[in-house]
C-alpha atoms as a PDB file:
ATOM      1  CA  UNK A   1       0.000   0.000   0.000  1.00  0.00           C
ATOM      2  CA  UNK A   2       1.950   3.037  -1.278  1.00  0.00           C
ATOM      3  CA  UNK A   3       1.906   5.970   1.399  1.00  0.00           C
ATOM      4  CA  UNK A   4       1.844   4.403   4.525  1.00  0.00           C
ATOM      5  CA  UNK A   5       4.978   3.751   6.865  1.00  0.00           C
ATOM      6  CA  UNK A   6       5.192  -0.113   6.515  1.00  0.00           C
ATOM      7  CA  UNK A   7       7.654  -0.160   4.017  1.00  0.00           C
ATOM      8  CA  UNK A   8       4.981  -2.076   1.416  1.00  0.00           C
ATOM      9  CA  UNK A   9       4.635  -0.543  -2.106  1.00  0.00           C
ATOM     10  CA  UNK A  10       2.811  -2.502  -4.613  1.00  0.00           C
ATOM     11  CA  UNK A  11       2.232  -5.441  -1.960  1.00  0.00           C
ATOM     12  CA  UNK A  12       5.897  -6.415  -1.610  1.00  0.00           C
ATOM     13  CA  UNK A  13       7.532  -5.480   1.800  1.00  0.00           C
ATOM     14  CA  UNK A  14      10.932  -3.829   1.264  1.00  0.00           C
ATOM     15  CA  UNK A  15      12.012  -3.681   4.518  1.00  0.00           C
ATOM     16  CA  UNK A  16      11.273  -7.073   5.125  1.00  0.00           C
ATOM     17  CA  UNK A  17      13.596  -7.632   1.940  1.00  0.00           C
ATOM     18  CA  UNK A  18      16.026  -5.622   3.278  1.00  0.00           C
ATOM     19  CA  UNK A  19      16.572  -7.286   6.446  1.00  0.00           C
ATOM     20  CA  UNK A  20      16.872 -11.029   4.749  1.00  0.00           C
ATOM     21  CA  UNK A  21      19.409  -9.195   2.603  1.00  0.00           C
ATOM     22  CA  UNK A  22      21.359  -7.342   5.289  1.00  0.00           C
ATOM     23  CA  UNK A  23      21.446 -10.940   7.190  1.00  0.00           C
ATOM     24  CA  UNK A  24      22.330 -12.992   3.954  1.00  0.00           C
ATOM     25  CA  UNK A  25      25.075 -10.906   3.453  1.00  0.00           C
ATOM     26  CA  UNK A  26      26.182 -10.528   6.791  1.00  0.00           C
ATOM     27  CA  UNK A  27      25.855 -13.674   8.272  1.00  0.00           C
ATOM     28  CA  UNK A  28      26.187 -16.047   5.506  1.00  0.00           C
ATOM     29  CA  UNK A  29      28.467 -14.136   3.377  1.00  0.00           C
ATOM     30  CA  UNK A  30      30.916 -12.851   5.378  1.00  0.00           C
ATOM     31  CA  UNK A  31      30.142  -9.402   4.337  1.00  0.00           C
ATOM     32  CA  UNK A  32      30.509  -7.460   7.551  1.00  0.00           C
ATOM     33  CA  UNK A  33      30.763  -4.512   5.604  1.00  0.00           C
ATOM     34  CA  UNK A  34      28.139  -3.064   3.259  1.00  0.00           C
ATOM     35  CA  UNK A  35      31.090  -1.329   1.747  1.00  0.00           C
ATOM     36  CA  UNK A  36      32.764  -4.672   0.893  1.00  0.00           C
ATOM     37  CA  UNK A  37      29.190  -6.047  -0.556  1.00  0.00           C
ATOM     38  CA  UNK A  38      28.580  -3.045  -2.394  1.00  0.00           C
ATOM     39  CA  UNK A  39      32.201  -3.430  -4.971  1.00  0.00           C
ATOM     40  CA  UNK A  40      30.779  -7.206  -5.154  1.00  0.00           C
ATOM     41  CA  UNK A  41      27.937  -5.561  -6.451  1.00  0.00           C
ATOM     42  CA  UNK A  42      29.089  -2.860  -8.888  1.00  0.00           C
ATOM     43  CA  UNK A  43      32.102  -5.895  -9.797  1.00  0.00           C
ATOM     44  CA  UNK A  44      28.914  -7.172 -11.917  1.00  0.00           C
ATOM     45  CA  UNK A  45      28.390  -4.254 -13.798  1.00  0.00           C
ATOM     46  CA  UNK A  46      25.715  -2.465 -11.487  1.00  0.00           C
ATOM     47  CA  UNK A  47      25.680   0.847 -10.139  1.00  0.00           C
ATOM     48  CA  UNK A  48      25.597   0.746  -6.093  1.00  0.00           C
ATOM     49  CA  UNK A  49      27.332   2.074  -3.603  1.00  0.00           C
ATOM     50  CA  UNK A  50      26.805   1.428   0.314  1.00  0.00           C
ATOM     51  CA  UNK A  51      24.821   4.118   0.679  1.00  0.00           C
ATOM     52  CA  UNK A  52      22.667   2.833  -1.409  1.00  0.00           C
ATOM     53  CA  UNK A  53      23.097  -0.767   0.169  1.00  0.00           C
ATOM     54  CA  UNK A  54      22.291   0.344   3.744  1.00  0.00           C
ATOM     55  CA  UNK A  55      18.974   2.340   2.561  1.00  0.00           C
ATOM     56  CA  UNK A  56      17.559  -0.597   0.678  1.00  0.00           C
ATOM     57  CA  UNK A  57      19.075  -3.052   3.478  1.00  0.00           C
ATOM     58  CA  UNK A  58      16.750  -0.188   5.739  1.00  0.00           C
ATOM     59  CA  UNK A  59      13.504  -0.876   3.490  1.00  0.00           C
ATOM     60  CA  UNK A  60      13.969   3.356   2.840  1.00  0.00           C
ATOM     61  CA  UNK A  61      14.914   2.841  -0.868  1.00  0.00           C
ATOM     62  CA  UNK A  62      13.669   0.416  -3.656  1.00  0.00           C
ATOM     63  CA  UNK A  63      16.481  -1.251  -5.836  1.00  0.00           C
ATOM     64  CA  UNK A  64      15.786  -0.319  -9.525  1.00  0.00           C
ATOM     65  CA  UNK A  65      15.107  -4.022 -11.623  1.00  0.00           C
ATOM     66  CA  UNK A  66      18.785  -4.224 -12.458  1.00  0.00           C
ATOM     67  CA  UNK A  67      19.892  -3.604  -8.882  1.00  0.00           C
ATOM     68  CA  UNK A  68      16.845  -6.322  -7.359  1.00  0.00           C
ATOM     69  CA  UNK A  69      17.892  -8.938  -9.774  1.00  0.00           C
ATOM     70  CA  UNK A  70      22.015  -8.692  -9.129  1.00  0.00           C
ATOM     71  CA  UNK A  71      21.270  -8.429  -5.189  1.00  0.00           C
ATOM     72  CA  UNK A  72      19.624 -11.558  -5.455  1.00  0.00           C
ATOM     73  CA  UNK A  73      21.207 -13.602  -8.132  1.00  0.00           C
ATOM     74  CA  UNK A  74      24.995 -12.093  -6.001  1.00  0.00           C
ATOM     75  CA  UNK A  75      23.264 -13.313  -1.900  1.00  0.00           C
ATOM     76  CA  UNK A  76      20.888 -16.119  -3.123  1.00  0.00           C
ATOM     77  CA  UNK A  77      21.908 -17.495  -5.935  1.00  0.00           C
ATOM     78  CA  UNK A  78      18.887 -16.959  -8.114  1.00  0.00           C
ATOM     79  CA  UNK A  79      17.020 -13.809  -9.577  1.00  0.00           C
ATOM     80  CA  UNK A  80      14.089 -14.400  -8.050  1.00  0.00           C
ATOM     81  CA  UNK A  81      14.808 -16.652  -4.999  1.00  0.00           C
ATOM     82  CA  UNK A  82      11.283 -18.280  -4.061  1.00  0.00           C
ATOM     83  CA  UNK A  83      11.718 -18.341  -0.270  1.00  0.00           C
ATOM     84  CA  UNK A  84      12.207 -14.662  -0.582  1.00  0.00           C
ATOM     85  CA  UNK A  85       9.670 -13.749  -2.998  1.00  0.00           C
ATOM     86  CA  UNK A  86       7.151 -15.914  -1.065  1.00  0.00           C
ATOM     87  CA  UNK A  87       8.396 -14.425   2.462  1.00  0.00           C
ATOM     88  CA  UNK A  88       8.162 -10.725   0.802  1.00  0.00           C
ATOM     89  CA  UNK A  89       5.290 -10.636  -1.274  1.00  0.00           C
ATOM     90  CA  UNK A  90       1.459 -10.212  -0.154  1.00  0.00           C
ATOM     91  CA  UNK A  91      -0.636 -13.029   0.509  1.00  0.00           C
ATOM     92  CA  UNK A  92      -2.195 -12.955  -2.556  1.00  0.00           C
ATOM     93  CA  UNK A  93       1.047 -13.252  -5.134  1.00  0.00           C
ATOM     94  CA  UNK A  94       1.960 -16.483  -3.021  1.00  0.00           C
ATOM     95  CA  UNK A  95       1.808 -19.841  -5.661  1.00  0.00           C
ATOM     96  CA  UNK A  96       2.879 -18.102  -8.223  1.00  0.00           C
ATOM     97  CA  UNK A  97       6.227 -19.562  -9.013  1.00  0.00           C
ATOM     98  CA  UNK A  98       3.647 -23.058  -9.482  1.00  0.00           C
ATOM     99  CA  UNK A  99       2.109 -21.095 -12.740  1.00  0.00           C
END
């Protein structure tokens, strides 16, 4: 629901993203450092820096399609990741993948 201060826009909860992210990365990846995550990043040819990192890692900025599909092919290994799409996205998106 655009406008209101739960992070969702378009049914899709950013910050929700943004916290599996920040932990992915963190936790899993080794990347202590947004800094260090953020070079990974732009290494494959897409703008961020970690600025940019921490606000989407925050839920207070949405990654453009090139920078949603890198983050997520870069921590989970697949551009749409179903576990994360399913965790993320409103009730009513959930099943899709099974289309």
């Amino acid at each position: 629901m655009a406008g209101t201060n739960d992070n969702r826009r378009g049914d899709f909860d950013w910050a929700l993203y943004g916290s599996v992210l920040r932990m992915t990365r963190a936790k899993k990846m080794g990347f202590k450092k947004g800094e260090e995550f953020a070079k990974r990043i732009e290494a494959e040819g897409v703008k961020m820096n970690k600025e940019t990192l921490y606000k989407i890692e925050q839920g207070a900025q949405v990654p453009n399609a090139a920078q949603f599909i890198i983050l997520n092919l870069v921590a989970f290994g697949e551009a749409a990741p179903e576990k994360v799409m399913d965790l993320c996205m409103g009730v009513q998106w959930h099943g899709l993948w099974e289309v």
